[in-house]
PDB file of N, CA and C in Angstrom:
ATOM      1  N   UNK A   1       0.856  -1.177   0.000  1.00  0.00           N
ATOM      2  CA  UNK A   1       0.000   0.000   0.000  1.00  0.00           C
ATOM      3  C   UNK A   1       0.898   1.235   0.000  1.00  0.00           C
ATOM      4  N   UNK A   2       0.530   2.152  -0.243  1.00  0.00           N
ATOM      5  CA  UNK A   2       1.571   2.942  -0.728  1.00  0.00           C
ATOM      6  C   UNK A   2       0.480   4.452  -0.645  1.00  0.00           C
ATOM      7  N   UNK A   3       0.626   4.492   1.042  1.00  0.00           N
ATOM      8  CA  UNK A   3      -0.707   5.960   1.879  1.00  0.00           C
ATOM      9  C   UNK A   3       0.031   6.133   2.702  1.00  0.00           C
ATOM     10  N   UNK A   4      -0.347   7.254   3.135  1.00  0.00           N
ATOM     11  CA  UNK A   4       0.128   7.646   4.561  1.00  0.00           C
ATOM     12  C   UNK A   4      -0.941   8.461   5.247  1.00  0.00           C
ATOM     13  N   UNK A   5      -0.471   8.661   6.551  1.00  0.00           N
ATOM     14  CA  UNK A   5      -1.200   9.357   7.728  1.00  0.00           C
ATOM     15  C   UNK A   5      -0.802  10.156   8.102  1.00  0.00           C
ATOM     16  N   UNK A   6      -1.284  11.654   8.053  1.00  0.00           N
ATOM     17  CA  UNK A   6      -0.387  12.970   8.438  1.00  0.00           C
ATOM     18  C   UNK A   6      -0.719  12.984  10.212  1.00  0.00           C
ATOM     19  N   UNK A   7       0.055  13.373  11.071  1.00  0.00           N
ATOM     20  CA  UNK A   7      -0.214  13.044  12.318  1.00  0.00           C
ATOM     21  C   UNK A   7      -0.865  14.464  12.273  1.00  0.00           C
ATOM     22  N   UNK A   8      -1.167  15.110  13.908  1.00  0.00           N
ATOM     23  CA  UNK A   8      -1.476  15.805  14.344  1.00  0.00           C
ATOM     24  C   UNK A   8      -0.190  16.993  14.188  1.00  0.00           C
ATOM     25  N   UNK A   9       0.900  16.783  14.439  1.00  0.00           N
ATOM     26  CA  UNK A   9       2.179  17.499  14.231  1.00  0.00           C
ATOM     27  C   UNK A   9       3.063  17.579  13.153  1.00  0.00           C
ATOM     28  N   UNK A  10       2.313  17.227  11.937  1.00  0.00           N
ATOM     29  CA  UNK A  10       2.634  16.891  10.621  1.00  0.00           C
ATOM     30  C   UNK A  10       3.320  15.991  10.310  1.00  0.00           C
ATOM     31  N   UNK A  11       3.686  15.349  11.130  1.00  0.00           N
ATOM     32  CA  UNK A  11       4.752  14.139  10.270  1.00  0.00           C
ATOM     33  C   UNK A  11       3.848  13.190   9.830  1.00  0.00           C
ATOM     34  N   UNK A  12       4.394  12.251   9.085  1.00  0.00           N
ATOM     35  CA  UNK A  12       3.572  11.342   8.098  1.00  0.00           C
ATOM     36  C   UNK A  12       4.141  10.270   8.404  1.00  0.00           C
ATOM     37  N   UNK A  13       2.673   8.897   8.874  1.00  0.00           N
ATOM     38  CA  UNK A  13       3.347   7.694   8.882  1.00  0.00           C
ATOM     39  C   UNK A  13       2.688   6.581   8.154  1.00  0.00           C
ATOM     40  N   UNK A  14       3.185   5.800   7.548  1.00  0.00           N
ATOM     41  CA  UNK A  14       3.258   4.681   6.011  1.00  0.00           C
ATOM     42  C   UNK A  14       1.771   4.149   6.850  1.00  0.00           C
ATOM     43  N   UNK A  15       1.072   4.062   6.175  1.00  0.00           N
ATOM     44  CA  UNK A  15      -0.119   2.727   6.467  1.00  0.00           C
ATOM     45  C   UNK A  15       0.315   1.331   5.509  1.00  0.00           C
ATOM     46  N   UNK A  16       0.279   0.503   6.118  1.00  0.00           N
ATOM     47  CA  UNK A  16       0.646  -0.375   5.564  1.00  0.00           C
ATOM     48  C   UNK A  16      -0.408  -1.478   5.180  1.00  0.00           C
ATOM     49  N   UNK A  17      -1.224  -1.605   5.878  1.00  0.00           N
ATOM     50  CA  UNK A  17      -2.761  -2.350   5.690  1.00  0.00           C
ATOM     51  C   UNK A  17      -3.877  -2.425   6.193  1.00  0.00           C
ATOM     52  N   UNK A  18      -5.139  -2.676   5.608  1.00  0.00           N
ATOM     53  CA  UNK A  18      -5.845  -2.640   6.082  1.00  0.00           C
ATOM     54  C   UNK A  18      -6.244  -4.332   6.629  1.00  0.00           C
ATOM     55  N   UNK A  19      -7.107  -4.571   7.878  1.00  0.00           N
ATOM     56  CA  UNK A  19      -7.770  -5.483   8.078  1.00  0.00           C
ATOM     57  C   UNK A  19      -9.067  -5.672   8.882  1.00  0.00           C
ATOM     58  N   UNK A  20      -9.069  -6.319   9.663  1.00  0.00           N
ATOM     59  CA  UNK A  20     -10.506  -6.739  10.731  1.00  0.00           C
ATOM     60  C   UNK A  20      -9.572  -7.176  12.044  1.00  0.00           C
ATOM     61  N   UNK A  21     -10.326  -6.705  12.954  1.00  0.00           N
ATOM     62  CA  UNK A  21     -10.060  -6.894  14.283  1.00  0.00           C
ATOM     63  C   UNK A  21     -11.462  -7.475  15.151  1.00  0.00           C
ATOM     64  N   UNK A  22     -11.414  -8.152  16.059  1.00  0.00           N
ATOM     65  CA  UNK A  22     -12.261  -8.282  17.221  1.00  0.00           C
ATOM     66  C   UNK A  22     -12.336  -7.474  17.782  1.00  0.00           C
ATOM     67  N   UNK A  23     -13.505  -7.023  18.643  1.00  0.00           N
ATOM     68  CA  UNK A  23     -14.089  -6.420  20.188  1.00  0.00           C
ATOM     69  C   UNK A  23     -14.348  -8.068  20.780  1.00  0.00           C
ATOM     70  N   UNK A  24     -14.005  -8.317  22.011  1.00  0.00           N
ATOM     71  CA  UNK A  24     -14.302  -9.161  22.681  1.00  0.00           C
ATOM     72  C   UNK A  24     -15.856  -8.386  23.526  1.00  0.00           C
ATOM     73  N   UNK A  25     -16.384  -8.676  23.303  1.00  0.00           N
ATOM     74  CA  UNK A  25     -17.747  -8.909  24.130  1.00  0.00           C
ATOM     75  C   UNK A  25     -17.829  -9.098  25.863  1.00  0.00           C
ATOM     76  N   UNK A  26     -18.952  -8.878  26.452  1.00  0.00           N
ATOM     77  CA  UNK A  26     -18.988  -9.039  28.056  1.00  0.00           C
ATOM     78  C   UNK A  26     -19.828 -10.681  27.795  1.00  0.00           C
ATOM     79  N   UNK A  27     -20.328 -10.944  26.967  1.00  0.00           N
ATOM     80  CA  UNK A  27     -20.870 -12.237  26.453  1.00  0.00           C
ATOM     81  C   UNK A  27     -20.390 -13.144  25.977  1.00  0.00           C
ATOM     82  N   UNK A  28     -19.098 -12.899  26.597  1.00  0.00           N
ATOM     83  CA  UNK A  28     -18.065 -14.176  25.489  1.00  0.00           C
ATOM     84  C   UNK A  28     -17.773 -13.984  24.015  1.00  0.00           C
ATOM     85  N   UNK A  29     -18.892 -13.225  23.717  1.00  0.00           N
ATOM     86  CA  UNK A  29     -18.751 -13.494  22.137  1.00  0.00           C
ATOM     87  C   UNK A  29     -18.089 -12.502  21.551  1.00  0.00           C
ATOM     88  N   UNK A  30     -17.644 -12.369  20.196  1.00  0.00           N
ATOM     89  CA  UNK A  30     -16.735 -11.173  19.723  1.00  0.00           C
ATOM     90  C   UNK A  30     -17.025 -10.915  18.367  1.00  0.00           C
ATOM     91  N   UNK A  31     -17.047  -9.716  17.975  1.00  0.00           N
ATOM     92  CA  UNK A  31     -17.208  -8.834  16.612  1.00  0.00           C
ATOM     93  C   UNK A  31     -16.247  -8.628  16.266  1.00  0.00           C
ATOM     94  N   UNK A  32     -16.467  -8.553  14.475  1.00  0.00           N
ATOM     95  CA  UNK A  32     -15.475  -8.102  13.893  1.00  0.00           C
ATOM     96  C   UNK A  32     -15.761  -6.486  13.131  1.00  0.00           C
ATOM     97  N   UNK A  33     -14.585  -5.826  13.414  1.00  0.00           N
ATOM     98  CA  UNK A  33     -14.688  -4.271  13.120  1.00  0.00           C
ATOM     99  C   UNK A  33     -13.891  -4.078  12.055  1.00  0.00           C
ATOM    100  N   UNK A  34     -14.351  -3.908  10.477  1.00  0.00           N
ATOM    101  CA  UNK A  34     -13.674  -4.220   9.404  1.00  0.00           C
ATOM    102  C   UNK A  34     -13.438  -3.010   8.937  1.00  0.00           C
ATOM    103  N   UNK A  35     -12.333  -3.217   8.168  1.00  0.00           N
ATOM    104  CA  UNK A  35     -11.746  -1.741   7.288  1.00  0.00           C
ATOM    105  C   UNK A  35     -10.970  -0.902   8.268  1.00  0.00           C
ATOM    106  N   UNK A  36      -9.480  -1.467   8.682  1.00  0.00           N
ATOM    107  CA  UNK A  36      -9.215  -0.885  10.442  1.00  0.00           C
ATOM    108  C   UNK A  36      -7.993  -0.742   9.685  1.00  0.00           C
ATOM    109  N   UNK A  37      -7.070   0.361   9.769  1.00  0.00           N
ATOM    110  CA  UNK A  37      -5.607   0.599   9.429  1.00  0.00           C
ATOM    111  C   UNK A  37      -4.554  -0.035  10.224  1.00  0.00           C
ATOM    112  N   UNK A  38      -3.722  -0.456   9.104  1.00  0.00           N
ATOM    113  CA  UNK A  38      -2.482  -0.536  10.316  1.00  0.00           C
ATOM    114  C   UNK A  38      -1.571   0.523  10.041  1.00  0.00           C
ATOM    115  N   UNK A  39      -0.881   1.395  11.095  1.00  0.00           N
ATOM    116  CA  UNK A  39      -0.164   2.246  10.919  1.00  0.00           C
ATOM    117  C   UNK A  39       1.203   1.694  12.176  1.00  0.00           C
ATOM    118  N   UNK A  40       2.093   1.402  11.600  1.00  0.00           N
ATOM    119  CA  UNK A  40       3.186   0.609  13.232  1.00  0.00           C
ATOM    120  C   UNK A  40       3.654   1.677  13.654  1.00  0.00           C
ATOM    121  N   UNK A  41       4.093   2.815  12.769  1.00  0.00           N
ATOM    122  CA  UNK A  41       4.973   3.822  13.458  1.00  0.00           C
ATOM    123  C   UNK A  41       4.316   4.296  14.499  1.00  0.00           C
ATOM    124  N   UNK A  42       2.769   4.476  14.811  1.00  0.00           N
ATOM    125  CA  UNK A  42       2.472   5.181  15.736  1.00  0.00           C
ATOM    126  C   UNK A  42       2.718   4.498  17.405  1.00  0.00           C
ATOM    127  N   UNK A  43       3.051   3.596  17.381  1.00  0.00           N
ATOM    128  CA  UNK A  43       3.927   2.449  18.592  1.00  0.00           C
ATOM    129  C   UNK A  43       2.827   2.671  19.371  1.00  0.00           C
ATOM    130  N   UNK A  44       1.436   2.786  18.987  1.00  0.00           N
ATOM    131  CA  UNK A  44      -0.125   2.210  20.429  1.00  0.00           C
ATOM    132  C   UNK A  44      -0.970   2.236  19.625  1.00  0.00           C
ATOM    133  N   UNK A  45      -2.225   1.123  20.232  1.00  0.00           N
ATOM    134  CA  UNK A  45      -3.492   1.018  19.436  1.00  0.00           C
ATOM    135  C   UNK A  45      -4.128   1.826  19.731  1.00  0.00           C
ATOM    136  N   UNK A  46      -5.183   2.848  18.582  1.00  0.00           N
ATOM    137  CA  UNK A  46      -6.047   4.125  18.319  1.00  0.00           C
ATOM    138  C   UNK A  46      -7.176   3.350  17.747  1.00  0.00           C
ATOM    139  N   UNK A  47      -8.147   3.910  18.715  1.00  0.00           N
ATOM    140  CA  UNK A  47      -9.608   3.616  17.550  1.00  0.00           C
ATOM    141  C   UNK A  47     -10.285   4.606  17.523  1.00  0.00           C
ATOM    142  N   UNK A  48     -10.919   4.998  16.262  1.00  0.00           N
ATOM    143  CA  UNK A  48     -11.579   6.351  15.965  1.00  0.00           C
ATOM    144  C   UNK A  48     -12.593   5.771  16.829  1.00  0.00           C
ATOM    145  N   UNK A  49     -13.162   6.834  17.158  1.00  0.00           N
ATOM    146  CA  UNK A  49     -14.436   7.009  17.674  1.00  0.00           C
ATOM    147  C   UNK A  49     -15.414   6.898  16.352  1.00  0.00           C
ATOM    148  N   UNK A  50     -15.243   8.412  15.599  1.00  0.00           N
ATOM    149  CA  UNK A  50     -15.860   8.546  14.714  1.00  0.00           C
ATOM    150  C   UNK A  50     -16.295   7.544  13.509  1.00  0.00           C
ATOM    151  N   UNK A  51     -15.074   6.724  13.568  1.00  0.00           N
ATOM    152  CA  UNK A  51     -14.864   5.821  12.096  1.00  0.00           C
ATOM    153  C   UNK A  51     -16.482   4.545  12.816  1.00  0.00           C
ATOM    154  N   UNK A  52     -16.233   4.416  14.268  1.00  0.00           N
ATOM    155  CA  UNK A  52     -16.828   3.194  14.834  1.00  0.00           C
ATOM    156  C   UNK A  52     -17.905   4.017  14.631  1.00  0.00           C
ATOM    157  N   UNK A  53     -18.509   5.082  14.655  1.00  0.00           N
ATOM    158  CA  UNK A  53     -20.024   5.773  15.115  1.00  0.00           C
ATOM    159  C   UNK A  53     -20.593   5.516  13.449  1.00  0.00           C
ATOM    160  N   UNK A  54     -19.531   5.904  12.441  1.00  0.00           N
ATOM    161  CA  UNK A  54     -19.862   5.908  11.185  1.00  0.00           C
ATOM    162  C   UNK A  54     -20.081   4.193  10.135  1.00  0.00           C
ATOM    163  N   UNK A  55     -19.693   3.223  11.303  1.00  0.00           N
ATOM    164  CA  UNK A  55     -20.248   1.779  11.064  1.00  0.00           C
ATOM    165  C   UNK A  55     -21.571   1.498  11.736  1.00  0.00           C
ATOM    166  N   UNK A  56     -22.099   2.326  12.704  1.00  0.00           N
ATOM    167  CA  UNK A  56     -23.375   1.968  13.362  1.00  0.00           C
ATOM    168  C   UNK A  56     -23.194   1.408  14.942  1.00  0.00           C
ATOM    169  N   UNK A  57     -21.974   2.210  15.575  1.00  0.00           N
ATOM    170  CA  UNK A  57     -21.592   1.601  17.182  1.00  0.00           C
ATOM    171  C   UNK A  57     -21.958   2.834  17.902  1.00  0.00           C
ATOM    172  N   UNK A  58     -22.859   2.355  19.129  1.00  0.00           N
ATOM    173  CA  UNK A  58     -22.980   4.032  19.879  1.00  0.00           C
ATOM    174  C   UNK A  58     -21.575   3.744  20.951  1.00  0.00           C
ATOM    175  N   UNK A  59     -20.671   4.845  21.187  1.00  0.00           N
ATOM    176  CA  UNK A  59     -19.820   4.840  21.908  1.00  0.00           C
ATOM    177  C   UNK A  59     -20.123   5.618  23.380  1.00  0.00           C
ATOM    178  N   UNK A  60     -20.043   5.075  24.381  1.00  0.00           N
ATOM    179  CA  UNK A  60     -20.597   5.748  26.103  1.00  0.00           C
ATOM    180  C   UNK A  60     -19.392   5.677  26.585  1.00  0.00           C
ATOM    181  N   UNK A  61     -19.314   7.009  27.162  1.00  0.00           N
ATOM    182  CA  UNK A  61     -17.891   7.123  28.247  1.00  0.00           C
ATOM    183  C   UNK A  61     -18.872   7.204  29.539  1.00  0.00           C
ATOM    184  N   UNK A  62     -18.519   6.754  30.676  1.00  0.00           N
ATOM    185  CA  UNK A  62     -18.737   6.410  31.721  1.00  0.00           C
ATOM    186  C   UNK A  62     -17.630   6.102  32.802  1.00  0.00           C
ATOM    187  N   UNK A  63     -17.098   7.118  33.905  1.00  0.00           N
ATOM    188  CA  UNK A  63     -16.502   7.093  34.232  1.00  0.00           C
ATOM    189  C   UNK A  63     -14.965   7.135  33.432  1.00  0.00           C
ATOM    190  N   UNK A  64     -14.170   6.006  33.682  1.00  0.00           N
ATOM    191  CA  UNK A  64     -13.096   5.516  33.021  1.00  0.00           C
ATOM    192  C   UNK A  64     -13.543   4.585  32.034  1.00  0.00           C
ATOM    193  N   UNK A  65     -14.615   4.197  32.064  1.00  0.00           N
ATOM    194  CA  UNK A  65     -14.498   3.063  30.951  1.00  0.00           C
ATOM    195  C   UNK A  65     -15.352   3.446  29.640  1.00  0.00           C
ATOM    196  N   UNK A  66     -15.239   2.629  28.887  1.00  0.00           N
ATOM    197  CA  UNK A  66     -16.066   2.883  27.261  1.00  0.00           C
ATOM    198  C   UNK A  66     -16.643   1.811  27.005  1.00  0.00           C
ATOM    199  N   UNK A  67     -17.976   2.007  26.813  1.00  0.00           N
ATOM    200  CA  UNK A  67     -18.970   0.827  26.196  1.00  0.00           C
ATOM    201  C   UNK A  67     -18.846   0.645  24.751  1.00  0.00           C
ATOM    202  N   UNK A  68     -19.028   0.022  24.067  1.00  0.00           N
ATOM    203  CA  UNK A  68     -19.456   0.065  22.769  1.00  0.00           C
ATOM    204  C   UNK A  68     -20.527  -0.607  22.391  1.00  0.00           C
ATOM    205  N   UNK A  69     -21.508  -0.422  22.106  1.00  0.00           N
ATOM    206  CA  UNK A  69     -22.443  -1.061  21.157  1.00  0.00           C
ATOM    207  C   UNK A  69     -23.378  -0.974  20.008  1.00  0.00           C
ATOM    208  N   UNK A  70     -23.842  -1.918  19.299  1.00  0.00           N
ATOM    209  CA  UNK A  70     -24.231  -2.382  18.447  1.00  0.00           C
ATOM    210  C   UNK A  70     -25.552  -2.416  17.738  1.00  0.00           C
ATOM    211  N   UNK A  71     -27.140  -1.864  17.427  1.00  0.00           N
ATOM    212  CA  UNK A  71     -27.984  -2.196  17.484  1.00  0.00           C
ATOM    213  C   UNK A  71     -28.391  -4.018  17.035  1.00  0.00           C
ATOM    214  N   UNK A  72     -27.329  -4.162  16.327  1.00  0.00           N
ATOM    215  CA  UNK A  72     -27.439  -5.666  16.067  1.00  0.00           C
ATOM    216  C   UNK A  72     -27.253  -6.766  16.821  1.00  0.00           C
ATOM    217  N   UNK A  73     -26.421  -6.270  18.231  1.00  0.00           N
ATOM    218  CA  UNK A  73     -26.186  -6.943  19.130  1.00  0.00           C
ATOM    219  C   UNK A  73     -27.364  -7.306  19.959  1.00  0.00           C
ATOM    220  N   UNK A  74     -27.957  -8.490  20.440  1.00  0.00           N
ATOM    221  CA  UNK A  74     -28.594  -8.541  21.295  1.00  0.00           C
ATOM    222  C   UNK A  74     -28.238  -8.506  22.875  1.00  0.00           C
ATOM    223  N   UNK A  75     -29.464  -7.821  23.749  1.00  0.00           N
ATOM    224  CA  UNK A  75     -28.875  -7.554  24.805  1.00  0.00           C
ATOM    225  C   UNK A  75     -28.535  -8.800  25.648  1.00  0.00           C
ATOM    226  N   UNK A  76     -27.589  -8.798  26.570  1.00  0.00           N
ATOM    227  CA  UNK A  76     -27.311  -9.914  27.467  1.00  0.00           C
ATOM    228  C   UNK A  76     -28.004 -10.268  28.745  1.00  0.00           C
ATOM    229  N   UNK A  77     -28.735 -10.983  29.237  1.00  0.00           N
ATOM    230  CA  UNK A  77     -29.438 -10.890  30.232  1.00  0.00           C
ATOM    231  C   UNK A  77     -28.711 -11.630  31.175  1.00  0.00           C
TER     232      UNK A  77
END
């Protein structure tokens, strides 16, 4: 692939691919979140908020932690 990512401070780092990742679930079970960059130079995992809101995930901050969900997900009882 042959893109890059302008940071916040202008420097630019190589994307090298795209793929699918899991969310592990509170249900055991796990989703896949497709069309996800890899960028290595940035040395930590980033997830848009926006990119996830713009697949159909509502994102809740609560306290320290972050929910994510799904309307497709059924709830867990």
């Amino acid at each position: 692939m042959d893109f890059q990512i302008q940071m916040g401070n202008k420097t630019k780092c190589a994307l090298v691919g795209r793929g699918t990742i899991h969310i592990h679930r509170e249900s055991d079970k796990s989703t896949g979140v497709i069309d996800v960059l890899h960028v290595p130079c940035l040395g930590m995992n980033l997830i848009s908020i926006f990119a996830l809101q713009d697949k159909g995930y509502d994102i809740y901050f609560v306290g320290k932690k972050v929910y994510i969900k799904h309307q497709s997900w059924k709830k867990v009882k």
